[in-house]
PDB file of N, CA and C in Angstrom:
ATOM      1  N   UNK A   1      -7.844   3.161  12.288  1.00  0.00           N
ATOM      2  CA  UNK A   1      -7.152   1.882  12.197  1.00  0.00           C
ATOM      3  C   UNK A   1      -5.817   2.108  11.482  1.00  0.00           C
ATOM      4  N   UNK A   2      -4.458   1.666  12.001  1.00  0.00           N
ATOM      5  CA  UNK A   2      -3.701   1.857  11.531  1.00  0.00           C
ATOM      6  C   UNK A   2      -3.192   0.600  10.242  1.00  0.00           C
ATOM      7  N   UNK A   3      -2.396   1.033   9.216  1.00  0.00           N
ATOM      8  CA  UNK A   3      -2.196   0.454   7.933  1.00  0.00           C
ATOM      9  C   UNK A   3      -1.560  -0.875   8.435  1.00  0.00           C
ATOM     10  N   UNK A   4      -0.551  -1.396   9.142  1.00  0.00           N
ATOM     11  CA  UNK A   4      -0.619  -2.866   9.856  1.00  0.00           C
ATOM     12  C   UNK A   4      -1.943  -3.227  10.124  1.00  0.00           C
ATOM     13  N   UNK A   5      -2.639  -2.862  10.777  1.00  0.00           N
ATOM     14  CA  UNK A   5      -4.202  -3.807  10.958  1.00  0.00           C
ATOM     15  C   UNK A   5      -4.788  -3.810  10.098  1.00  0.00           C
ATOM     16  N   UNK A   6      -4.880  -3.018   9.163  1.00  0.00           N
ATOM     17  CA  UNK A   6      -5.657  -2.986   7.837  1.00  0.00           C
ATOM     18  C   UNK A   6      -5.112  -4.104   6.811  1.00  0.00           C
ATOM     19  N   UNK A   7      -3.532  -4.493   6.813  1.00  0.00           N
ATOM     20  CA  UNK A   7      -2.993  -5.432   5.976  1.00  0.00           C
ATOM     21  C   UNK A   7      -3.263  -6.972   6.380  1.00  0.00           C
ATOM     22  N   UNK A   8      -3.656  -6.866   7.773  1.00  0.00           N
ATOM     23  CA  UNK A   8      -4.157  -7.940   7.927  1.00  0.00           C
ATOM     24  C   UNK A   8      -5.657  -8.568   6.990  1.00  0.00           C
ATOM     25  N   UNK A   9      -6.100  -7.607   6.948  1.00  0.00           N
ATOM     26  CA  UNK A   9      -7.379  -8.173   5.968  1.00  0.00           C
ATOM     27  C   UNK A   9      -7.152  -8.818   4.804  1.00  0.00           C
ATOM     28  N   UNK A  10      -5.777  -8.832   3.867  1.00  0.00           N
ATOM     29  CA  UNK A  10      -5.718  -8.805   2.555  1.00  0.00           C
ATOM     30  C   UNK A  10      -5.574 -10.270   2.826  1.00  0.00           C
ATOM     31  N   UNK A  11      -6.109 -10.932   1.624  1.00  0.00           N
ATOM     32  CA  UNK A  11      -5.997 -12.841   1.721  1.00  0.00           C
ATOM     33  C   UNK A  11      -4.132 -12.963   0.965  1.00  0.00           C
ATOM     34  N   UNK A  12      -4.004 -13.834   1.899  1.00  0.00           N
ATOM     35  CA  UNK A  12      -2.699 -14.162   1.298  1.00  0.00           C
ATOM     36  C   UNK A  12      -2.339 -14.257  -0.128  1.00  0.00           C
ATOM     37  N   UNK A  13      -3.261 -14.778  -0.905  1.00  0.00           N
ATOM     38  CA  UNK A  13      -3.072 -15.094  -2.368  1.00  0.00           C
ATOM     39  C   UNK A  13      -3.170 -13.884  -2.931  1.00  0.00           C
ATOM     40  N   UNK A  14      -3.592 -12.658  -2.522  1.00  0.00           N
ATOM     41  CA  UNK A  14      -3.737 -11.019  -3.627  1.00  0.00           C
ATOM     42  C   UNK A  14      -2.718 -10.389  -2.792  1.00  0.00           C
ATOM     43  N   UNK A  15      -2.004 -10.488  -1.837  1.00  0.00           N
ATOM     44  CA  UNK A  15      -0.689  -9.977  -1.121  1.00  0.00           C
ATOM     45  C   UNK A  15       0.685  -9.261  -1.917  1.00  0.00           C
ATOM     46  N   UNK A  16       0.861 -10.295  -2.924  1.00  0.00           N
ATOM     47  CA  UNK A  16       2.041 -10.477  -3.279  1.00  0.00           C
ATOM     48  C   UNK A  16       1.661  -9.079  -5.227  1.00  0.00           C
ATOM     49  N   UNK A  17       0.008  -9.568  -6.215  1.00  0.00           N
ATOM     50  CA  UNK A  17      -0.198  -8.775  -6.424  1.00  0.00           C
ATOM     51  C   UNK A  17      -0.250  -7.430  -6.177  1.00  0.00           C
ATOM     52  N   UNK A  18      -0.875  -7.051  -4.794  1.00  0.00           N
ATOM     53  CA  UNK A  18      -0.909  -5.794  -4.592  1.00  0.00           C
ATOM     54  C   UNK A  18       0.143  -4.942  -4.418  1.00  0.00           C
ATOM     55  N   UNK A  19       1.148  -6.055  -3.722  1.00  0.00           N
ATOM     56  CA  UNK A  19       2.398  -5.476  -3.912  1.00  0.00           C
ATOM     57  C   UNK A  19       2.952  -4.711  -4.978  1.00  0.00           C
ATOM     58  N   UNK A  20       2.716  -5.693  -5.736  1.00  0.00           N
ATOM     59  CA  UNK A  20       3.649  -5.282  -7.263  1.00  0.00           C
ATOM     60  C   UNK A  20       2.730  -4.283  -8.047  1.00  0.00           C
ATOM     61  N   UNK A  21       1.259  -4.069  -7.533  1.00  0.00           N
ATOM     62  CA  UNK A  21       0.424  -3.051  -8.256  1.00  0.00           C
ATOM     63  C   UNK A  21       0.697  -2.074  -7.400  1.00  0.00           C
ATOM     64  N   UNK A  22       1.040  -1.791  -6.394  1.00  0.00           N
ATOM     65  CA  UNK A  22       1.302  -0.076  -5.244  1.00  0.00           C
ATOM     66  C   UNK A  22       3.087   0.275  -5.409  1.00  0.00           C
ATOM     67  N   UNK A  23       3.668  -0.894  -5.840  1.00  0.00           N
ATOM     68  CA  UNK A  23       4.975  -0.221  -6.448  1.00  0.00           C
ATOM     69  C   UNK A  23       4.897   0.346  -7.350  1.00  0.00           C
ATOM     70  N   UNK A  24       4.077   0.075  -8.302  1.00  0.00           N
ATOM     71  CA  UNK A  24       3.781   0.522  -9.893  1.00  0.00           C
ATOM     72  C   UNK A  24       3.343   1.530  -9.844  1.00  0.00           C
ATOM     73  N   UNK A  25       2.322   1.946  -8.719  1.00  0.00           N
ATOM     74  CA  UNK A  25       1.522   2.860  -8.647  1.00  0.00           C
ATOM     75  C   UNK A  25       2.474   4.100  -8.025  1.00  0.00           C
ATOM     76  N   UNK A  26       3.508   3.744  -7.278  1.00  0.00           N
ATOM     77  CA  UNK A  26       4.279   4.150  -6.493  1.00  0.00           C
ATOM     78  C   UNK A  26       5.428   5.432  -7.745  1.00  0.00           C
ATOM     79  N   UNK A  27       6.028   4.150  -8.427  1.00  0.00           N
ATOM     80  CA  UNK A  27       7.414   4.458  -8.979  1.00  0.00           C
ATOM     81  C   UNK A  27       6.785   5.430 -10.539  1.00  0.00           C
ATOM     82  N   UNK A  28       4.900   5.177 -10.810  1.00  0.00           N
ATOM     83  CA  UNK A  28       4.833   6.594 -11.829  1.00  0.00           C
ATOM     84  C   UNK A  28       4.512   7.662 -11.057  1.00  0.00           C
ATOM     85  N   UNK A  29       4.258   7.551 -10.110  1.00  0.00           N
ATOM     86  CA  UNK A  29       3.554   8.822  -9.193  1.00  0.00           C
ATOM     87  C   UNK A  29       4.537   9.882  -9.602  1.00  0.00           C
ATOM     88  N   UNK A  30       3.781  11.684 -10.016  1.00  0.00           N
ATOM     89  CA  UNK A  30       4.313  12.331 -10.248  1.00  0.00           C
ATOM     90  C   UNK A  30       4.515  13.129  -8.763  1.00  0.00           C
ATOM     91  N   UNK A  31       3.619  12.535  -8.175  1.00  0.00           N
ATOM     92  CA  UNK A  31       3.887  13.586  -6.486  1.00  0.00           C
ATOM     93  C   UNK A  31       4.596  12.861  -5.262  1.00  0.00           C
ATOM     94  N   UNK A  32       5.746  12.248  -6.088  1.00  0.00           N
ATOM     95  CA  UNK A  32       7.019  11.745  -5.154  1.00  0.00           C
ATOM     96  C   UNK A  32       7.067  13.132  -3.671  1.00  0.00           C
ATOM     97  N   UNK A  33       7.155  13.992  -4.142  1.00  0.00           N
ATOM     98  CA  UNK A  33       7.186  15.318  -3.032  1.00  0.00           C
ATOM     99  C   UNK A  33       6.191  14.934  -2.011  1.00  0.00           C
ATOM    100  N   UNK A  34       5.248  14.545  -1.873  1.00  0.00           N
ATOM    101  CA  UNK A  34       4.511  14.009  -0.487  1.00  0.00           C
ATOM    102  C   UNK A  34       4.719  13.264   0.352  1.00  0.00           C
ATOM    103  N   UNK A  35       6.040  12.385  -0.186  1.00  0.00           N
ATOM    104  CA  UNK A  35       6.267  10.914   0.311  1.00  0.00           C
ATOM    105  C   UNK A  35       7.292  11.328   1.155  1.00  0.00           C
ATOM    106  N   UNK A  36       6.900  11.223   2.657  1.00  0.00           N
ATOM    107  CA  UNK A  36       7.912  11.545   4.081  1.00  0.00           C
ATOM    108  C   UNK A  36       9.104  11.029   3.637  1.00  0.00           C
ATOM    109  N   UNK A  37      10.564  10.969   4.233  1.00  0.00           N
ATOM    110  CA  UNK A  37      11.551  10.776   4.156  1.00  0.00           C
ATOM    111  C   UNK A  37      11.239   9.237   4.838  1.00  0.00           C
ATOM    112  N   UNK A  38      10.933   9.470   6.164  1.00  0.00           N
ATOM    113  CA  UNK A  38      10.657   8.392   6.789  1.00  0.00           C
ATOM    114  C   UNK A  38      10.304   7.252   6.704  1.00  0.00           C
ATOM    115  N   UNK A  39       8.905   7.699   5.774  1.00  0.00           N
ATOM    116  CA  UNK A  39       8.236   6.543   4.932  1.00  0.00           C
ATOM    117  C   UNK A  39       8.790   5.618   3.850  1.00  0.00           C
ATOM    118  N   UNK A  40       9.118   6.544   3.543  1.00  0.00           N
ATOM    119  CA  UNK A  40      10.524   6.104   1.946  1.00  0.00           C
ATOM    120  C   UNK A  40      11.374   5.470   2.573  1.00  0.00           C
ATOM    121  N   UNK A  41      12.526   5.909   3.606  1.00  0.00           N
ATOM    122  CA  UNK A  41      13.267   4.665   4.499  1.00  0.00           C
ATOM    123  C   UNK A  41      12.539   3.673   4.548  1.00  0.00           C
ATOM    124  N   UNK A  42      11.560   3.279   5.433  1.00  0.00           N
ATOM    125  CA  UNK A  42      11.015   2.298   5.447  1.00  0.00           C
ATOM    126  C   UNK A  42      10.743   1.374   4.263  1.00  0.00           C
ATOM    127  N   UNK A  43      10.221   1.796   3.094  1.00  0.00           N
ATOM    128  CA  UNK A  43       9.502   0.998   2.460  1.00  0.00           C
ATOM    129  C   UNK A  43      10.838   0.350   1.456  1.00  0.00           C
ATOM    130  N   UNK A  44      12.077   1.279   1.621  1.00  0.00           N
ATOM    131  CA  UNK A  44      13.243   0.539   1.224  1.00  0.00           C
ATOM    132  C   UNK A  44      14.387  -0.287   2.264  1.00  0.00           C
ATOM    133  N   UNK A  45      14.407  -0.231   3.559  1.00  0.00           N
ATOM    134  CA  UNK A  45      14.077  -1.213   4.397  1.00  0.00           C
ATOM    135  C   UNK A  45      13.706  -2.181   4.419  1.00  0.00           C
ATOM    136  N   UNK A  46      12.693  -2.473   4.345  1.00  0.00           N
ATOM    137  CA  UNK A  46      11.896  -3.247   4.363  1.00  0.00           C
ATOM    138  C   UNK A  46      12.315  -4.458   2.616  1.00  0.00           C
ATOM    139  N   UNK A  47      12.318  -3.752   1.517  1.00  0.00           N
ATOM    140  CA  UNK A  47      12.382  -4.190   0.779  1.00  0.00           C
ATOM    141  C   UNK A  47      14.101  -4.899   0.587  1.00  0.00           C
ATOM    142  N   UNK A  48      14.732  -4.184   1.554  1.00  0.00           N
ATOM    143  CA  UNK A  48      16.030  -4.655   1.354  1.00  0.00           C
ATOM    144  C   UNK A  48      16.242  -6.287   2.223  1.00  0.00           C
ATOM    145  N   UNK A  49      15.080  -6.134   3.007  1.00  0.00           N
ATOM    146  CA  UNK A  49      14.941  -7.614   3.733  1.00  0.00           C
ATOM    147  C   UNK A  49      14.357  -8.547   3.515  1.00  0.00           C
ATOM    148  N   UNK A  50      13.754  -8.621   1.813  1.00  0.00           N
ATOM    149  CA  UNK A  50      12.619  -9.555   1.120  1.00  0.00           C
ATOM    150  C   UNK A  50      11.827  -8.966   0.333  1.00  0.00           C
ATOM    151  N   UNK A  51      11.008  -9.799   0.256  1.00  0.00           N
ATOM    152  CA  UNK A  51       9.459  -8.680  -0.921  1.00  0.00           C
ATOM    153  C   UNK A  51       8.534  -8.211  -0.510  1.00  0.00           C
ATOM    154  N   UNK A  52       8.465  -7.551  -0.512  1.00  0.00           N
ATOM    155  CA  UNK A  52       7.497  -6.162   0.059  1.00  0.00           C
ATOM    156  C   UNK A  52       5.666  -7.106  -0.010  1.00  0.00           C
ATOM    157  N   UNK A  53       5.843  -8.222   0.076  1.00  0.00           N
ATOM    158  CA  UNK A  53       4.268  -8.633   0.595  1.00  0.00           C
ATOM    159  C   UNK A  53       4.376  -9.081   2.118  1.00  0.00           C
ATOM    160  N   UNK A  54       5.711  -8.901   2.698  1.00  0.00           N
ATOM    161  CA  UNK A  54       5.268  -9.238   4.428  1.00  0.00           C
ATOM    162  C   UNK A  54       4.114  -8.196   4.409  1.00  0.00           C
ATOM    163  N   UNK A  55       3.684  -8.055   6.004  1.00  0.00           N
ATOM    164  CA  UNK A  55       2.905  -7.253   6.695  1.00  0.00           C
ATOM    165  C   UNK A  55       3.290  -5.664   6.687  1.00  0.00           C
ATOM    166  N   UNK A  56       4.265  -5.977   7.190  1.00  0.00           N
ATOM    167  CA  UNK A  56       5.045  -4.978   7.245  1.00  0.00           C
ATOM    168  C   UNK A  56       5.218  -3.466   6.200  1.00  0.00           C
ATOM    169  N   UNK A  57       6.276  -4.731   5.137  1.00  0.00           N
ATOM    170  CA  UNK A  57       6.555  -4.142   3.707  1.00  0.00           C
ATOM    171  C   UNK A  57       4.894  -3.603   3.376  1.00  0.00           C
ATOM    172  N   UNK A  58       3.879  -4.583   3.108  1.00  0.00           N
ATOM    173  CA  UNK A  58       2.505  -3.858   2.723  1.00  0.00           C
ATOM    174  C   UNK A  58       1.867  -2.774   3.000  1.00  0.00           C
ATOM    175  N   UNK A  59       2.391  -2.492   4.349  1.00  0.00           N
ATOM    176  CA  UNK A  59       1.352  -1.415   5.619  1.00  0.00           C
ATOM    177  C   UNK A  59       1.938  -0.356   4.876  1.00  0.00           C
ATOM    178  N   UNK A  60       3.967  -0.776   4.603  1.00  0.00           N
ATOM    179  CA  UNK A  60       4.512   0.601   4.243  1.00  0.00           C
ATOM    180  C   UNK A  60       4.159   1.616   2.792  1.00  0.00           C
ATOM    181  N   UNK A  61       3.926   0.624   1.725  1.00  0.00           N
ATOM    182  CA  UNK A  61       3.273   0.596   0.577  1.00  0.00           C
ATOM    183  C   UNK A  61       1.986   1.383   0.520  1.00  0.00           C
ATOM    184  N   UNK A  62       1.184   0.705   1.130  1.00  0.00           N
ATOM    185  CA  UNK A  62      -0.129   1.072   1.084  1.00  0.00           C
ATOM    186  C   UNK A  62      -0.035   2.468   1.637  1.00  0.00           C
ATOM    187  N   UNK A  63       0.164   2.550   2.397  1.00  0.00           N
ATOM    188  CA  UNK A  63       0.555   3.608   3.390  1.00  0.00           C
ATOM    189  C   UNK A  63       1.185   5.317   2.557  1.00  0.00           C
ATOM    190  N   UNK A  64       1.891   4.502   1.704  1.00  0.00           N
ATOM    191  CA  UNK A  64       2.675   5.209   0.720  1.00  0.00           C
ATOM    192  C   UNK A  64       1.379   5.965  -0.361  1.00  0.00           C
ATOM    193  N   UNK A  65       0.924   4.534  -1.391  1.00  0.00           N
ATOM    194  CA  UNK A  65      -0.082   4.947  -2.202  1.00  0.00           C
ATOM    195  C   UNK A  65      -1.091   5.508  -1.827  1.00  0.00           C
ATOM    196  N   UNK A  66      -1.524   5.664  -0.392  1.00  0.00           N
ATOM    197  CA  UNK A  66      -3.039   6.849  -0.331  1.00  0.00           C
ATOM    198  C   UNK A  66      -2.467   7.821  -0.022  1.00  0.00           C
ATOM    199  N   UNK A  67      -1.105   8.001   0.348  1.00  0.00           N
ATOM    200  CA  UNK A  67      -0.485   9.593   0.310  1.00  0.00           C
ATOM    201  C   UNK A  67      -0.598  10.338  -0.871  1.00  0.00           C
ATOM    202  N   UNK A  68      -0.035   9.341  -1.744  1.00  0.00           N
ATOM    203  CA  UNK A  68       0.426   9.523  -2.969  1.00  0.00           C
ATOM    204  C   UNK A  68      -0.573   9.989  -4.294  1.00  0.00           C
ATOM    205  N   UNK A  69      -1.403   8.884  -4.465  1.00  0.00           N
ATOM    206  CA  UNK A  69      -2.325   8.579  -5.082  1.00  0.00           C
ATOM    207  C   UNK A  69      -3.876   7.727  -4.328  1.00  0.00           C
ATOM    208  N   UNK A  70      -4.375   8.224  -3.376  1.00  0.00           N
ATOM    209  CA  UNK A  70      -5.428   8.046  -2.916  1.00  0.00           C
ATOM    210  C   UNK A  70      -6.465   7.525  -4.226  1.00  0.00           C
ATOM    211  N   UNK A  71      -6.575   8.410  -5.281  1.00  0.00           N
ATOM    212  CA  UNK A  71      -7.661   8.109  -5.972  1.00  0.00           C
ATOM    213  C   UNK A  71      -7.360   6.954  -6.765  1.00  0.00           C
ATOM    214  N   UNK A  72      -6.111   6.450  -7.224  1.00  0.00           N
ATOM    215  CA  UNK A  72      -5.593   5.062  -7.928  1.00  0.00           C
ATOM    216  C   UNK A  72      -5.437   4.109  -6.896  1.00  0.00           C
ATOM    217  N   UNK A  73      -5.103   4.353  -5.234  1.00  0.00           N
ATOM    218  CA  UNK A  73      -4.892   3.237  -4.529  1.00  0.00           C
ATOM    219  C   UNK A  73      -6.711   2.628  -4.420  1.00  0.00           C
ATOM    220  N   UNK A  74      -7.579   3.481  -4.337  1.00  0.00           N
ATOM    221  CA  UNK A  74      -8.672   3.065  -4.094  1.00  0.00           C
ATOM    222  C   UNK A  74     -10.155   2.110  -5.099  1.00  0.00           C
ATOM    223  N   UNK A  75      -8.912   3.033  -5.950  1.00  0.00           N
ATOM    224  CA  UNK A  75      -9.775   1.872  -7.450  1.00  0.00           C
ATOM    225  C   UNK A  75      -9.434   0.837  -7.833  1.00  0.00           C
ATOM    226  N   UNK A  76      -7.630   0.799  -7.073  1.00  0.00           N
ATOM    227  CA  UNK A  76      -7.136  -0.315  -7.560  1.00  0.00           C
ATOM    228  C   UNK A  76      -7.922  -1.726  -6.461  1.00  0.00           C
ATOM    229  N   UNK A  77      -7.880  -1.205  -5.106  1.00  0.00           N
ATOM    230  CA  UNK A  77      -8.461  -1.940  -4.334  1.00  0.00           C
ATOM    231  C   UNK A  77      -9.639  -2.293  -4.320  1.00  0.00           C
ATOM    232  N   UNK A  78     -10.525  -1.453  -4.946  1.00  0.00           N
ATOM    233  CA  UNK A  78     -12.132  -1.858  -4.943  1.00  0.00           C
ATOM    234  C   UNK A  78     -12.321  -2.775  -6.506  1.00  0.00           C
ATOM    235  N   UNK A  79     -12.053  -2.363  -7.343  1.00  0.00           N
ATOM    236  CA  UNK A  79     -12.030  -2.264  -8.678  1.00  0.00           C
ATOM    237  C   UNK A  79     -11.126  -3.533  -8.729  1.00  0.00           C
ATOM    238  N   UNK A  80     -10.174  -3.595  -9.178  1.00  0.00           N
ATOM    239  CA  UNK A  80      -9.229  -4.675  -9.848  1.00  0.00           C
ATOM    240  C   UNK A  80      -9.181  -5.800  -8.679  1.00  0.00           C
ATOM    241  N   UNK A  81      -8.814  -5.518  -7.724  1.00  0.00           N
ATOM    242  CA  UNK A  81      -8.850  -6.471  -6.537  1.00  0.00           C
ATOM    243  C   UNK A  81      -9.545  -7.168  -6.261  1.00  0.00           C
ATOM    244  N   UNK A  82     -10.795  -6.198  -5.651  1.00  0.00           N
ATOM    245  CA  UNK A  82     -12.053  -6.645  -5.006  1.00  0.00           C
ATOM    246  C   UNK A  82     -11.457  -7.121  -3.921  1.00  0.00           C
ATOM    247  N   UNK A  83     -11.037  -5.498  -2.858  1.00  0.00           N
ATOM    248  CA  UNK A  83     -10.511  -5.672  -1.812  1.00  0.00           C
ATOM    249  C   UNK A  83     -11.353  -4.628  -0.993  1.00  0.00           C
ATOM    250  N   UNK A  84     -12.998  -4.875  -0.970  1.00  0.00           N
ATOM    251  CA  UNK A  84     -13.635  -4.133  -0.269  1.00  0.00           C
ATOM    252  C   UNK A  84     -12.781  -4.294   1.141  1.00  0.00           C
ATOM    253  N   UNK A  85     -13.340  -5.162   2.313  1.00  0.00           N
ATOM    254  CA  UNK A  85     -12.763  -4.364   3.226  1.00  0.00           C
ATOM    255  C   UNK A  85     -11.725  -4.203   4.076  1.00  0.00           C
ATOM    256  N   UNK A  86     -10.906  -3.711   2.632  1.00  0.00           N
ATOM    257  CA  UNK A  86      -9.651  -3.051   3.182  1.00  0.00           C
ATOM    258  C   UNK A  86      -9.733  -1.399   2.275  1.00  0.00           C
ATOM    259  N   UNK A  87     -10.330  -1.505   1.473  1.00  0.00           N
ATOM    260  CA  UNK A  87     -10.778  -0.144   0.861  1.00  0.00           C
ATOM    261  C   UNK A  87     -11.721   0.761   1.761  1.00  0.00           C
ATOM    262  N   UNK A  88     -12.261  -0.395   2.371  1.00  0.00           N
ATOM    263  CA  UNK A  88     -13.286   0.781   3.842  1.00  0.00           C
ATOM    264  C   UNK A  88     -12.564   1.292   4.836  1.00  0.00           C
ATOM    265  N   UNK A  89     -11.856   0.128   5.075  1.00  0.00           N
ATOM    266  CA  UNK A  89     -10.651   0.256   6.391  1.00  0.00           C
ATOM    267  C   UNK A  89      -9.818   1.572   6.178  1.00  0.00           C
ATOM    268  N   UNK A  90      -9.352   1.881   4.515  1.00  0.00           N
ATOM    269  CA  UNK A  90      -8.348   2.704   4.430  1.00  0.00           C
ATOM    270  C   UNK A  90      -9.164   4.065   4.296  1.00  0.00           C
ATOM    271  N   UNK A  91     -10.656   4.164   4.164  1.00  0.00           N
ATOM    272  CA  UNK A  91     -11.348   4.872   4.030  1.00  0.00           C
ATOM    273  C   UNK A  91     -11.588   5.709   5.133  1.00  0.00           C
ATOM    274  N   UNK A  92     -11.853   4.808   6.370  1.00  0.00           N
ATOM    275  CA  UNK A  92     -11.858   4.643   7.400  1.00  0.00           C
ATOM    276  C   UNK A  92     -10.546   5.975   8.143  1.00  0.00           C
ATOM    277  N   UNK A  93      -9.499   5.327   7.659  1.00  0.00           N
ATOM    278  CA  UNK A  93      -7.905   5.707   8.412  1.00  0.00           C
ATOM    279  C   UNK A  93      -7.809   7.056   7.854  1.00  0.00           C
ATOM    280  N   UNK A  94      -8.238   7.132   6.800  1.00  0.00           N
ATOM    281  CA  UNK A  94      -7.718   8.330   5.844  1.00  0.00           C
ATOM    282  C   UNK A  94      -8.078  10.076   7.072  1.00  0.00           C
TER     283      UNK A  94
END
């Protein structure tokens, strides 16, 4: 399943959180070096056209943090969230 269909699961009201928790998660990451060029365009793209809780902006994010940090994107989602299934979904994709 790709990270657009997977963002569809998230309820609108934890959208805009998760956002701001996979940037966070994003901007300490010490293994910036994994993160495609491509991907990185995008997710500043995207951010240059609003806040990174469209669909879009999210897929790119998320997308970002299980590159990045798989083991913090997944605790953050099961754990703090209680975003089972989108934590299966990404489980799933991985």
């Amino acid at each position: 399943m790709a990270y657009p269909k997977i963002v569809k699961k998230i309820p609108a009201e934890k959208r805009e959180k998760l956002s701001d928790k996979l940037i966070d998660l994003l901007l300490k990451s010490k293994k910036e070096d994994k993160m495609p060029g491509g991907l990185a365009n995008t997710i500043l793209s995207q951010w240059q056209q609003g806040p990174l809780t469209t669909e879009e902006g999210l897929a790119a994010l998320l997308e970002a943090a299980v590159l990045l940090e798989s083991e913090k994107t997944m605790e953050l989602l099961e754990q703090e969230l209680q975003l089972m299934d989108v934590a299966k979904a990404v489980k799933e994709a991985k």
